[in-house]
Protein backbone atom coordinates (compact mmCIF):
# COMPACT_ATOMS: atom_id res chain seq x y z
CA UNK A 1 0.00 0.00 0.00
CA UNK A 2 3.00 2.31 0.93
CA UNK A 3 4.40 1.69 -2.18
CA UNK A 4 1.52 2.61 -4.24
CA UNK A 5 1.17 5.49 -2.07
CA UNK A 6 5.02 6.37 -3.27
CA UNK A 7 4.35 5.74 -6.48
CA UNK A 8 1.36 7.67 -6.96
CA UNK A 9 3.08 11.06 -5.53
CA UNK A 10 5.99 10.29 -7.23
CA UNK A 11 3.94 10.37 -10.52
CA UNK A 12 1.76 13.23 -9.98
CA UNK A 13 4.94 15.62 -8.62
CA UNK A 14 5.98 14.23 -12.22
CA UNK A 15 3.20 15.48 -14.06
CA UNK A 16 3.22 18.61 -12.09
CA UNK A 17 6.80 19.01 -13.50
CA UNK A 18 6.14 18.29 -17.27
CA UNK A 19 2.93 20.78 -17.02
CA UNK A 20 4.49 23.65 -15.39
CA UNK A 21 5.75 26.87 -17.02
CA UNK A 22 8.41 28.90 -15.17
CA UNK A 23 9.55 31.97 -16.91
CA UNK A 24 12.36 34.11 -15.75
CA UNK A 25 10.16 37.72 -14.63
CA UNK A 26 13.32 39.78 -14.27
CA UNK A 27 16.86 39.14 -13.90
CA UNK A 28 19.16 41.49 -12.03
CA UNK A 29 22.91 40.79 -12.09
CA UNK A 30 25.36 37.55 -13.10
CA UNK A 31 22.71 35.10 -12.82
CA UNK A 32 22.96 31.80 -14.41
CA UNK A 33 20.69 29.01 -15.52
CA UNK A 34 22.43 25.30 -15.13
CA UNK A 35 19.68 22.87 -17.08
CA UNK A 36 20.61 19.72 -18.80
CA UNK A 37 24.54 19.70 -17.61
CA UNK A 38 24.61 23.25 -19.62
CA UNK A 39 24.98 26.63 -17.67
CA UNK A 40 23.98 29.88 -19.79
CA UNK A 41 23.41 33.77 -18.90
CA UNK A 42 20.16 33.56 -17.21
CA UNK A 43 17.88 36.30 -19.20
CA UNK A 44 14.66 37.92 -19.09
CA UNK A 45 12.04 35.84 -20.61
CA UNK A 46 13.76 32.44 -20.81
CA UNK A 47 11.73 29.46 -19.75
CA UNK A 48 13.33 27.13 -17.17
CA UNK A 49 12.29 23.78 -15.54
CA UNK A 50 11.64 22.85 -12.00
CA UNK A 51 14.52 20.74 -12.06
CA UNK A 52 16.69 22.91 -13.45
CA UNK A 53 19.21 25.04 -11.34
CA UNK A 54 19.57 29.42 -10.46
CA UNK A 55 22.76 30.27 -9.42
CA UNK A 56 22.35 34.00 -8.07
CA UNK A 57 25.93 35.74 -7.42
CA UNK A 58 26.31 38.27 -4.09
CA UNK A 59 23.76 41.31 -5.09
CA UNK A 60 21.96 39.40 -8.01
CA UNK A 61 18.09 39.00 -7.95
CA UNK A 62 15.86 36.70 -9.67
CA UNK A 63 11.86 36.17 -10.60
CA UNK A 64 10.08 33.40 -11.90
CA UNK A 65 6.71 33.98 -12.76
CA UNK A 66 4.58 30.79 -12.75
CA UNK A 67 2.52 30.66 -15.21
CA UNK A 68 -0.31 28.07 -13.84
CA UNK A 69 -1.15 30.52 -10.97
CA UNK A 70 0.21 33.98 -11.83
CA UNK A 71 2.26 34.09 -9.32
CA UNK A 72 6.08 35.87 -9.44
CA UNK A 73 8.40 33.83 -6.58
CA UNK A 74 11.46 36.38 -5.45
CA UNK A 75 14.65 35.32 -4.52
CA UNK A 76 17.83 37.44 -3.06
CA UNK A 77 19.70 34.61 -1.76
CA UNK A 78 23.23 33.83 -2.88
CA UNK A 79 24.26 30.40 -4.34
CA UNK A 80 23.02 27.78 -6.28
CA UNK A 81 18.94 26.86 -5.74
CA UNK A 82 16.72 24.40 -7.63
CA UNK A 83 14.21 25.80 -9.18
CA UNK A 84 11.53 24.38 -7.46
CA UNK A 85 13.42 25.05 -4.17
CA UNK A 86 14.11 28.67 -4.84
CA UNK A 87 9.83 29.06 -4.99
CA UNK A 88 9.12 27.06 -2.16
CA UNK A 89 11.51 29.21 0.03
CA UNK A 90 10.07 32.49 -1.72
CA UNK A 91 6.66 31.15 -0.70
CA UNK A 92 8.16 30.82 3.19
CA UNK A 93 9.39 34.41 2.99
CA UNK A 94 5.59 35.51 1.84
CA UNK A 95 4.78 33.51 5.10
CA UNK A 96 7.08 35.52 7.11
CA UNK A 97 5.61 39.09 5.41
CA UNK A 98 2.00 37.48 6.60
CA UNK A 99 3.46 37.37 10.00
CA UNK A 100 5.34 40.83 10.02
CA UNK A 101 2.48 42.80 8.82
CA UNK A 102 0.11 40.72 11.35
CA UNK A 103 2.83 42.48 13.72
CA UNK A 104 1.80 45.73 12.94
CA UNK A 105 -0.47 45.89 15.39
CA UNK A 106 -0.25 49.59 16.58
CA UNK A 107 -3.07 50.39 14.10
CA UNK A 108 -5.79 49.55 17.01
CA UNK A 109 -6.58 46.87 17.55
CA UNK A 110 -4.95 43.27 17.67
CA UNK A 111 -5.47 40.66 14.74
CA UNK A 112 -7.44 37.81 16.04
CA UNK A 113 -6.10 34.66 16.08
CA UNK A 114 -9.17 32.26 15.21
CA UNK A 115 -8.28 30.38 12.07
CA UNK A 116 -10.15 32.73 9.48
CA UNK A 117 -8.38 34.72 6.84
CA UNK A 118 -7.60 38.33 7.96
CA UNK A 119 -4.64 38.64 5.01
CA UNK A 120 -4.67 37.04 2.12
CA UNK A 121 -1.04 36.26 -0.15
CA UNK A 122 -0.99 38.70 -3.22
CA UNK A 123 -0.09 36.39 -6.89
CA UNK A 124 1.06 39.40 -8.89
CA UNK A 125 3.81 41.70 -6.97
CA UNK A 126 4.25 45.23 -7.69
CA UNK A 127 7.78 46.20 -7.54
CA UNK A 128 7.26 49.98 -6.97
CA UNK A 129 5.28 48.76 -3.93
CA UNK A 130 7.83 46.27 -3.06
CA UNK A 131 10.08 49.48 -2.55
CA UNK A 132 7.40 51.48 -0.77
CA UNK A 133 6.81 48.43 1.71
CA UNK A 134 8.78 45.12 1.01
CA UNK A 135 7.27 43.74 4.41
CA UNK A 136 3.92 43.65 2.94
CA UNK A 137 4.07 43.94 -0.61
CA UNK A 138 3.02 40.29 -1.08
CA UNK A 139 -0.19 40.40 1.33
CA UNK A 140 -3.70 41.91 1.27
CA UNK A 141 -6.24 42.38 3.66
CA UNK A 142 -9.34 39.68 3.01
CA UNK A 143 -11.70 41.81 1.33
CA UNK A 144 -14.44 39.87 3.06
CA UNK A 145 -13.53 40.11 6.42
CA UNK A 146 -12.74 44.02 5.94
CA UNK A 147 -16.06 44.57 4.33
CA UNK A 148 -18.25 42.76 7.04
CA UNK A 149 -16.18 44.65 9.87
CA UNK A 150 -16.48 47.99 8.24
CA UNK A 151 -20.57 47.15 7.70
CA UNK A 152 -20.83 46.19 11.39
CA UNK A 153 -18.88 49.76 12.30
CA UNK A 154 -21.46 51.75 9.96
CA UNK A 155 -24.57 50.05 11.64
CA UNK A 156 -23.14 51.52 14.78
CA UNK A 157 -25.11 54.09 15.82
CA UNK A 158 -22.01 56.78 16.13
CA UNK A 159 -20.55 54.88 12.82
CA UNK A 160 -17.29 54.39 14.45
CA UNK A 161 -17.03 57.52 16.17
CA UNK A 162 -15.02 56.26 19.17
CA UNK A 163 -12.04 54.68 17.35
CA UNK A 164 -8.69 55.76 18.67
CA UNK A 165 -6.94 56.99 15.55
CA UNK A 166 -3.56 55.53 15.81
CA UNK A 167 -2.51 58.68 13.75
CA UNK A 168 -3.00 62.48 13.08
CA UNK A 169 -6.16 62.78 10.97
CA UNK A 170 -7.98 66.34 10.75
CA UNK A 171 -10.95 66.91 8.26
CA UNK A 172 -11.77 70.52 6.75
CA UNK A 173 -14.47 71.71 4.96
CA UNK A 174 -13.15 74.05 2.44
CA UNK A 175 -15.30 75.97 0.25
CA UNK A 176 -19.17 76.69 1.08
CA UNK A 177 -19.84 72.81 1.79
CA UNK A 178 -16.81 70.82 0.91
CA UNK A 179 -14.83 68.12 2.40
CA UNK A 180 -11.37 67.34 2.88
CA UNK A 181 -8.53 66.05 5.10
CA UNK A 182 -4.73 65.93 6.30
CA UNK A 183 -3.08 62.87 7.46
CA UNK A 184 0.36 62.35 8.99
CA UNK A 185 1.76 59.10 9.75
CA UNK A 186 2.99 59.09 12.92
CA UNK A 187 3.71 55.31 13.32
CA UNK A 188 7.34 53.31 12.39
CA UNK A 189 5.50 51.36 9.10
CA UNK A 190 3.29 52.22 6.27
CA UNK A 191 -0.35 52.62 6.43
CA UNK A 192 -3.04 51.44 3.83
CA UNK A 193 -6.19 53.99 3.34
CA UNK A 194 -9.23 54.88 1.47
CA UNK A 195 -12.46 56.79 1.44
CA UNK A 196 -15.60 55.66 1.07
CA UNK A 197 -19.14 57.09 0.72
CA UNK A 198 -22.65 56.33 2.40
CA UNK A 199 -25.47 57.43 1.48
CA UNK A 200 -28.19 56.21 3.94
CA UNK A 201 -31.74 56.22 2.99
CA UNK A 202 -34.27 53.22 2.58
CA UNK A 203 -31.17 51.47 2.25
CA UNK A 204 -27.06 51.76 2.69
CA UNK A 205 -25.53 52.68 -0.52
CA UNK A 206 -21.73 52.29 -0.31
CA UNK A 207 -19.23 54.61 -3.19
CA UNK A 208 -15.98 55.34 -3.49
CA UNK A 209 -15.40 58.88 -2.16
CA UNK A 210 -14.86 62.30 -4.20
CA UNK A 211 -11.47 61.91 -1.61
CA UNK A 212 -10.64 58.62 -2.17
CA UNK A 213 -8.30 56.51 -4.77
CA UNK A 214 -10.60 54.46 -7.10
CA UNK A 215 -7.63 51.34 -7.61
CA UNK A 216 -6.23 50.11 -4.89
CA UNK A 217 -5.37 52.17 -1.73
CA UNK A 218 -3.33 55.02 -0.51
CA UNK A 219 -0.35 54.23 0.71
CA UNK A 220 1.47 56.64 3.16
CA UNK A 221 5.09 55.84 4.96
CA UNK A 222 6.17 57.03 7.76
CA UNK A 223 6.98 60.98 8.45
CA UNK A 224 4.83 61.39 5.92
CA UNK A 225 1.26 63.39 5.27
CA UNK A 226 -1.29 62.97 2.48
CA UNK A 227 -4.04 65.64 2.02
CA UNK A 228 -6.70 65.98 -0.34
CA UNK A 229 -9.34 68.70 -0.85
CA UNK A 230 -13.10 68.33 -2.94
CA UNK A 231 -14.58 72.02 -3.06
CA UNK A 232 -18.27 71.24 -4.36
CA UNK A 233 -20.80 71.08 -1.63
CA UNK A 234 -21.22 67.71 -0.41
CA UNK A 235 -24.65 66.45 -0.20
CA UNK A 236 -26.55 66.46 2.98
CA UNK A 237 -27.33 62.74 2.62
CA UNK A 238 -23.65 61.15 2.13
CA UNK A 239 -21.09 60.41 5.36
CA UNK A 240 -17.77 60.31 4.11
CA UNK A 241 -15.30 57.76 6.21
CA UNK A 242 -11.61 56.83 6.02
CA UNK A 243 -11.01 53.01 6.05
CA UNK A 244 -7.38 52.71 7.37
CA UNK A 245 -5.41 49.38 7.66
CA UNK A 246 -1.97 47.97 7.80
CA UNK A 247 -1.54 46.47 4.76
CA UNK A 248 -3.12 46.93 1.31
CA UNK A 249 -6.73 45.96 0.04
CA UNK A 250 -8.72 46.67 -3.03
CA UNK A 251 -11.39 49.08 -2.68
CA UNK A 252 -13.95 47.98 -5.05
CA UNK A 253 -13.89 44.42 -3.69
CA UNK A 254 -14.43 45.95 0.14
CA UNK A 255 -17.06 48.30 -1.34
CA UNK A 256 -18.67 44.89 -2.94
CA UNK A 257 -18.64 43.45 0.33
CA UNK A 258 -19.62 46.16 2.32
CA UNK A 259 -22.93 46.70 0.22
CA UNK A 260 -23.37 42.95 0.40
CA UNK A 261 -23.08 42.63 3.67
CA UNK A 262 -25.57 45.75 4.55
CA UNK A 263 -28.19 44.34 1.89
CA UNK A 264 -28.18 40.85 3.63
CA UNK A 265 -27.48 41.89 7.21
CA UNK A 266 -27.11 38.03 8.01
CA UNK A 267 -24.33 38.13 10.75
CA UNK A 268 -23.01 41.98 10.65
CA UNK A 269 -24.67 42.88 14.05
CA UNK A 270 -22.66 39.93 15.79
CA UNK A 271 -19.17 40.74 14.35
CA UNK A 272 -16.89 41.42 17.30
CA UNK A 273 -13.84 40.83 15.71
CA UNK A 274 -10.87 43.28 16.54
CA UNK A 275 -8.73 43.63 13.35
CA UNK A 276 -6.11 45.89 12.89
CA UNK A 277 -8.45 48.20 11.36
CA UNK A 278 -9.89 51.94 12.00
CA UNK A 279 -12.80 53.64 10.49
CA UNK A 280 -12.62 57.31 11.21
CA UNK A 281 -16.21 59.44 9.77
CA UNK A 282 -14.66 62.59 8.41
């Protein structure tokens, strides 16, 4: 039976191999590509197996995209790596960034510790946020969970009023009826923002905000401030609120959730949950 067992694993990490399509993302510095006894200049765009072998010199950088599930798999590390080694160690390290930004708990409130997904790992990596925040450049916040937490904070009846902002946040009303805001991050990491837009009536209707970024999130690092003025009167109906978090999410997702969890309401009055997470009406 054990044998089988062996046999059958043996075969399907075989078939794994033959279907799989690694493709070299990026290449910075010497690197080199040992396959089939042969080593060559590894170069942008050249297809390698998970058998085959990276050697990265002192300062040299490689990426392998993977093109079953979209996923780029970094590596840094000096010497000579199997393929398939050098992406199950990159997929440790994205581990590690799940625990660091967890970490961040100064934004708060503590992550909870249950067993459901408060970050979720990122397949496609940005590099220009990799510089901005290579901690967290590989995780999201589960758009789910953020959207059924921020729902349960709008039902509220002061819609999140007592939060302790964990920075400085001041809001401004420029013009004869605007809106706008200043915020300075005061803690030692980046913070993830965005603002969104209620309108309450027979029902919740959840926007993005005249203030806030329709793709992704704002990211601010630290010592830094971000401001942003809208000079048309805002209507009398909408309540405008910044959705701050340590790590990045996408907004229309959230929104999505948000509005589906305030159409359904199955469950939003009972979330407790404290995730790193403020909602500040502005």
């Amino acid at each position: 039976m054990i044998r089988r067992l062996l046999l059958l694993l043996c075969l399907t990490i075989g078939a794994l191999s033959v279907s799989a399509h690694y493709t070299l993302h990026t290449v910075t510095g010497d690197v080199k590509v040992e396959s089939g006894g042969k080593t060559m200049t590894a170069t942008k765009g050249m297809t390698v197996k998970a058998i085959d072998y990276i050697i990265i010199p002192k300062g040299g950088k490689v990426e392998i995209l993977n093109d079953l599930d979209k996923r780029i798999y970094t590596s840094i590390t000096p010497g000579k790596t199997s393929v398939t080694r050098l992406m199950i160690d990159a997929r440790g390290a994205a581990s590690d960034n799940k625990a660091n930004v967890a970490s961040r708990m100064s934004v708060g409130r503590k992550s909870p510790n249950d067993g459901k997904n408060v970050y979720v790992e990122k397949g496609m990596v940005r590099r220009s946020l990799a510089v901005y925040d290579p901690e967290g450049d590989m995780m999201e916040m589960d758009a789910e969970t953020l959207g059924r937490f921020v729902a349960s904070r709008l039902k509220t009846e002061n819609a999140a009023g007592d939060d302790s902002c964990p920075v400085a946040l001041t809001s401004s009303h420029p013009g004869e009826g605007g809106l706008g805001f200043r915020l300075e991050n005061t803690l030692k990491f980046p913070i993830y923002f965005n603002v969104i837009k209620v309108k309450k009536g027979n029902s919740f209707e959840v926007e993005i905000s005249q203030l806030g970024q329709p793709a992704g999130s704002y990211v601010v690092l630290p010592q830094q401030t971000l401001s942003r003025e809208h000079f048309p009167t805002v209507a009398a109906d909408e309540s405008h609120f910044i959705v701050m978090t340590n790590c990045q999410y996408d907004v229309d997702k959230v929104i999505e959730e948000i509005s589906k969890a305030l159409s359904d309401g199955s469950g939003v009055d009972a979330v407790s949950r404290e995730l790193p997470v403020y909602v500040s009406p502005l």
